[in-house]
Protein backbone atom coordinates (compact mmCIF):
# COMPACT_ATOMS: atom_id res chain seq x y z
CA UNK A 1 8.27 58.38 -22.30
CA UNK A 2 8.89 56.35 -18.83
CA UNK A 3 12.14 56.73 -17.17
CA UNK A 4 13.55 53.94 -16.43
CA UNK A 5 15.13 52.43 -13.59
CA UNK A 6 19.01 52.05 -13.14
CA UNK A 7 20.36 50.64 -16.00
CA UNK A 8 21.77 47.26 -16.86
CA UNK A 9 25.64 47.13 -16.80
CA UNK A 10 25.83 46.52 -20.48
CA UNK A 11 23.97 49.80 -20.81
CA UNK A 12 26.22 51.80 -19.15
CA UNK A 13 28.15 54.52 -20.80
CA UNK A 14 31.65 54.07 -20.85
CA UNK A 15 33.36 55.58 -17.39
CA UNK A 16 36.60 56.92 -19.18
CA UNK A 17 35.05 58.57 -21.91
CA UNK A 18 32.57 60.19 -19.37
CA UNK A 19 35.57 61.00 -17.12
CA UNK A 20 37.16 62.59 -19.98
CA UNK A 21 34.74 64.87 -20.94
CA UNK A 22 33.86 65.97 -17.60
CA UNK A 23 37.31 66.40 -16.58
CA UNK A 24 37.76 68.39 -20.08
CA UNK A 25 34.95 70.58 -19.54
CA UNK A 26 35.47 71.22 -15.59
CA UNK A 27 39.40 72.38 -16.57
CA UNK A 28 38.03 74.28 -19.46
CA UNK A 29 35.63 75.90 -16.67
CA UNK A 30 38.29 76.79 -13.48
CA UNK A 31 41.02 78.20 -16.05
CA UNK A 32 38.19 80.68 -18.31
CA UNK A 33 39.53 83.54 -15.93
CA UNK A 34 43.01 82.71 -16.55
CA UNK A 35 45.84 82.62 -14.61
CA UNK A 36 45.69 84.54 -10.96
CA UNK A 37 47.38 87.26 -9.89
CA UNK A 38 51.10 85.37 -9.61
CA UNK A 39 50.49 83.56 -12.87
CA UNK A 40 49.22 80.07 -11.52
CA UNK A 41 46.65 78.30 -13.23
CA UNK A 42 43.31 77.32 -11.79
CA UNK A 43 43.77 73.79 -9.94
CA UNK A 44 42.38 70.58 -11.61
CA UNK A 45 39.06 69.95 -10.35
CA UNK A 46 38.25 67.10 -9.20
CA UNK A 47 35.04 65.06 -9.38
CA UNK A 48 33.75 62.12 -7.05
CA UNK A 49 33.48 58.65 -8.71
CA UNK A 50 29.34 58.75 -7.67
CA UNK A 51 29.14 62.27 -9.50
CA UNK A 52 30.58 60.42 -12.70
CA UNK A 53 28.04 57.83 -12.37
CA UNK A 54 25.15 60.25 -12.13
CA UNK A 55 26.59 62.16 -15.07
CA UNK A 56 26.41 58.70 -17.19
CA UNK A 57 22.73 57.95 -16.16
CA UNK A 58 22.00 61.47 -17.12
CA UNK A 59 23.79 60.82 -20.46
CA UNK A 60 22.04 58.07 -20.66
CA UNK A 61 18.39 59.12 -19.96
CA UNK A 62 19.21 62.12 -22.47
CA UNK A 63 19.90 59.77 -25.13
CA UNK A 64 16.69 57.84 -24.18
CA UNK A 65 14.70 60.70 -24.56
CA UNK A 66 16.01 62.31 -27.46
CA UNK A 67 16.10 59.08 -29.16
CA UNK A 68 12.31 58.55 -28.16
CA UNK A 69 11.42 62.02 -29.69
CA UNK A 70 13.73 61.86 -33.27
CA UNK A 71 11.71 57.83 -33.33
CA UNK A 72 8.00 59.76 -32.60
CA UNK A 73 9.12 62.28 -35.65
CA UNK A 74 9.83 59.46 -38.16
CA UNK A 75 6.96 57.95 -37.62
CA UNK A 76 5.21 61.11 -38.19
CA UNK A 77 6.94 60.80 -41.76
CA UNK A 78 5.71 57.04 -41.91
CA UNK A 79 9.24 56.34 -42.08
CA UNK A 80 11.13 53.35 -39.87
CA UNK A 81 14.65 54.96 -40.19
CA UNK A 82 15.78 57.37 -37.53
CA UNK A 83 17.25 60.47 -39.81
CA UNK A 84 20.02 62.90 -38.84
CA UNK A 85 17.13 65.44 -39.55
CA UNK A 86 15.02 63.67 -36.81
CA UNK A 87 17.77 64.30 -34.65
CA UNK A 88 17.85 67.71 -35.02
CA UNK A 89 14.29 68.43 -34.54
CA UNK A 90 13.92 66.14 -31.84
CA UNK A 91 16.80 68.76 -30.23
CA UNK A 92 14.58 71.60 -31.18
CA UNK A 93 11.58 69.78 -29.85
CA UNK A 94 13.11 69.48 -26.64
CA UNK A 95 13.90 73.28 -26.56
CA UNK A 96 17.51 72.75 -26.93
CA UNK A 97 17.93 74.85 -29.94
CA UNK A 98 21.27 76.46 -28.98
CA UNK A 99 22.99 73.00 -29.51
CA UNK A 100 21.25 72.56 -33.36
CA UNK A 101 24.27 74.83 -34.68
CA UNK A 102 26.73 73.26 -32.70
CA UNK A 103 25.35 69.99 -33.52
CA UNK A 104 25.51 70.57 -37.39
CA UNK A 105 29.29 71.87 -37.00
CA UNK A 106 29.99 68.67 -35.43
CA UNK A 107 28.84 66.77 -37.79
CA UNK A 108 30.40 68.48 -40.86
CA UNK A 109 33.63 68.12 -38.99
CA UNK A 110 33.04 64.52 -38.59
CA UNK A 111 32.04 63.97 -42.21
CA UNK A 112 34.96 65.73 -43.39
CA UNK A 113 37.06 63.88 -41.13
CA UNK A 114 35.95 60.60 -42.23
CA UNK A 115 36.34 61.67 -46.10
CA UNK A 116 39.52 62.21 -45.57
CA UNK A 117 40.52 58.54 -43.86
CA UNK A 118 38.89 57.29 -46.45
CA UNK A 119 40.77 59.03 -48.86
CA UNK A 120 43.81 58.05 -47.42
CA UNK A 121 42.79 55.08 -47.15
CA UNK A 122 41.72 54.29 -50.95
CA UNK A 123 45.52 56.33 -51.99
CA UNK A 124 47.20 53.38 -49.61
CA UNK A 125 45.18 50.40 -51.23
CA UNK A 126 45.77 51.97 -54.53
CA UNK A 127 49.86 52.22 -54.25
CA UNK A 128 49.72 48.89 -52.54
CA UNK A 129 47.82 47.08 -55.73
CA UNK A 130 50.12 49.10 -57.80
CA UNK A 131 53.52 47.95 -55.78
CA UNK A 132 51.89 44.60 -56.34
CA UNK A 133 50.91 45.06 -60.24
CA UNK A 134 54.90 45.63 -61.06
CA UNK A 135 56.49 43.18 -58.72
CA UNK A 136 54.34 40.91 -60.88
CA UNK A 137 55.30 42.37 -64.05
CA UNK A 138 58.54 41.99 -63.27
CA UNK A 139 58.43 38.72 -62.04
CA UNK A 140 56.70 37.89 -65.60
CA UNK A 141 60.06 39.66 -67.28
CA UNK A 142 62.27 37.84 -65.86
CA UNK A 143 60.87 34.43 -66.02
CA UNK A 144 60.91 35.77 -70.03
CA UNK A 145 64.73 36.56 -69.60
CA UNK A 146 65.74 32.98 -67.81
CA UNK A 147 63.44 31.35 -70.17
CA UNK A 148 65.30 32.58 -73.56
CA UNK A 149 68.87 32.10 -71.75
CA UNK A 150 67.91 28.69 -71.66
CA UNK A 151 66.58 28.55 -74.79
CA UNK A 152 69.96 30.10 -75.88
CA UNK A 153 71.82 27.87 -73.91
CA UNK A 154 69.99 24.51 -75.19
CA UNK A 155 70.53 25.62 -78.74
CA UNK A 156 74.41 25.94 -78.47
């Protein structure tokens, strides 16, 4: 693996979701001893805009490298497709093992997650094709009931 220079713009990582999670993580961090003496909370800490920019090219070079390790294990399968199983050797490869739990949490939680949307999802479309099955039905009865009144009405 070759590390590679600053990355294009279009590469870049977005800045708020980097903010976010270093901001997250950095309050999580000043507040773990909880509040002093008086009560306060730990201050925000703050972080300097070229700090968040190194923390995106790390993120970034990461990704590049754990993504070059997960592709040199599929190939070692003769497969093309980068597994989530790749993944998480590739993490154990690079001797971040404590994250593999973690990792697999993560994931469940996300699958579970995204069950459930969809879920909700199919429940909506389903009401909404039933909503439209009997305004049709009823549209069909009463084009019955106008149909014999004038039926009726022509006859007498």
């Amino acid at each position: 693996w070759t590390q590679p220079a600053m990355s294009e713009p279009q590469d870049d990582l977005p800045r708020a979701h980097i903010k976010r999670i270093v901001k997250a993580k950095l309050t999580a961090l000043m507040n773990e001893g909880g509040p002093d003496a008086k009560g306060n909370k730990a201050p925000d800490g703050h972080v300097q805009k070229e700090a968040l920019l190194a923390f995106g090219e790390c993120a970034k070079i990461f990704i590049h490298i754990l993504t070059s390790t997960a592709n040199d294990i599929c190939r070692d399968g003769k497969r093309q497709t980068i597994s989530v199983d790749d993944v998480f050797k590739a993490v154990e490869e690079l001797e971040f093992g404590e994250f593999g739990e973690p990792l697999k949490e993560a994931l469940a939680a996300f699958k579970k997650d995204a069950a459930a949307k969809s879920a909700k999802r199919n429940d909506a479309a389903t009401k909404k094709r039933k909503a439209e099955e009997d305004d049709a039905a009823g549209e069909g009865e009463e084009d019955a009931e106008e149909e014999a009144d004038e039926e009726a009405a022509e006859g007498a």
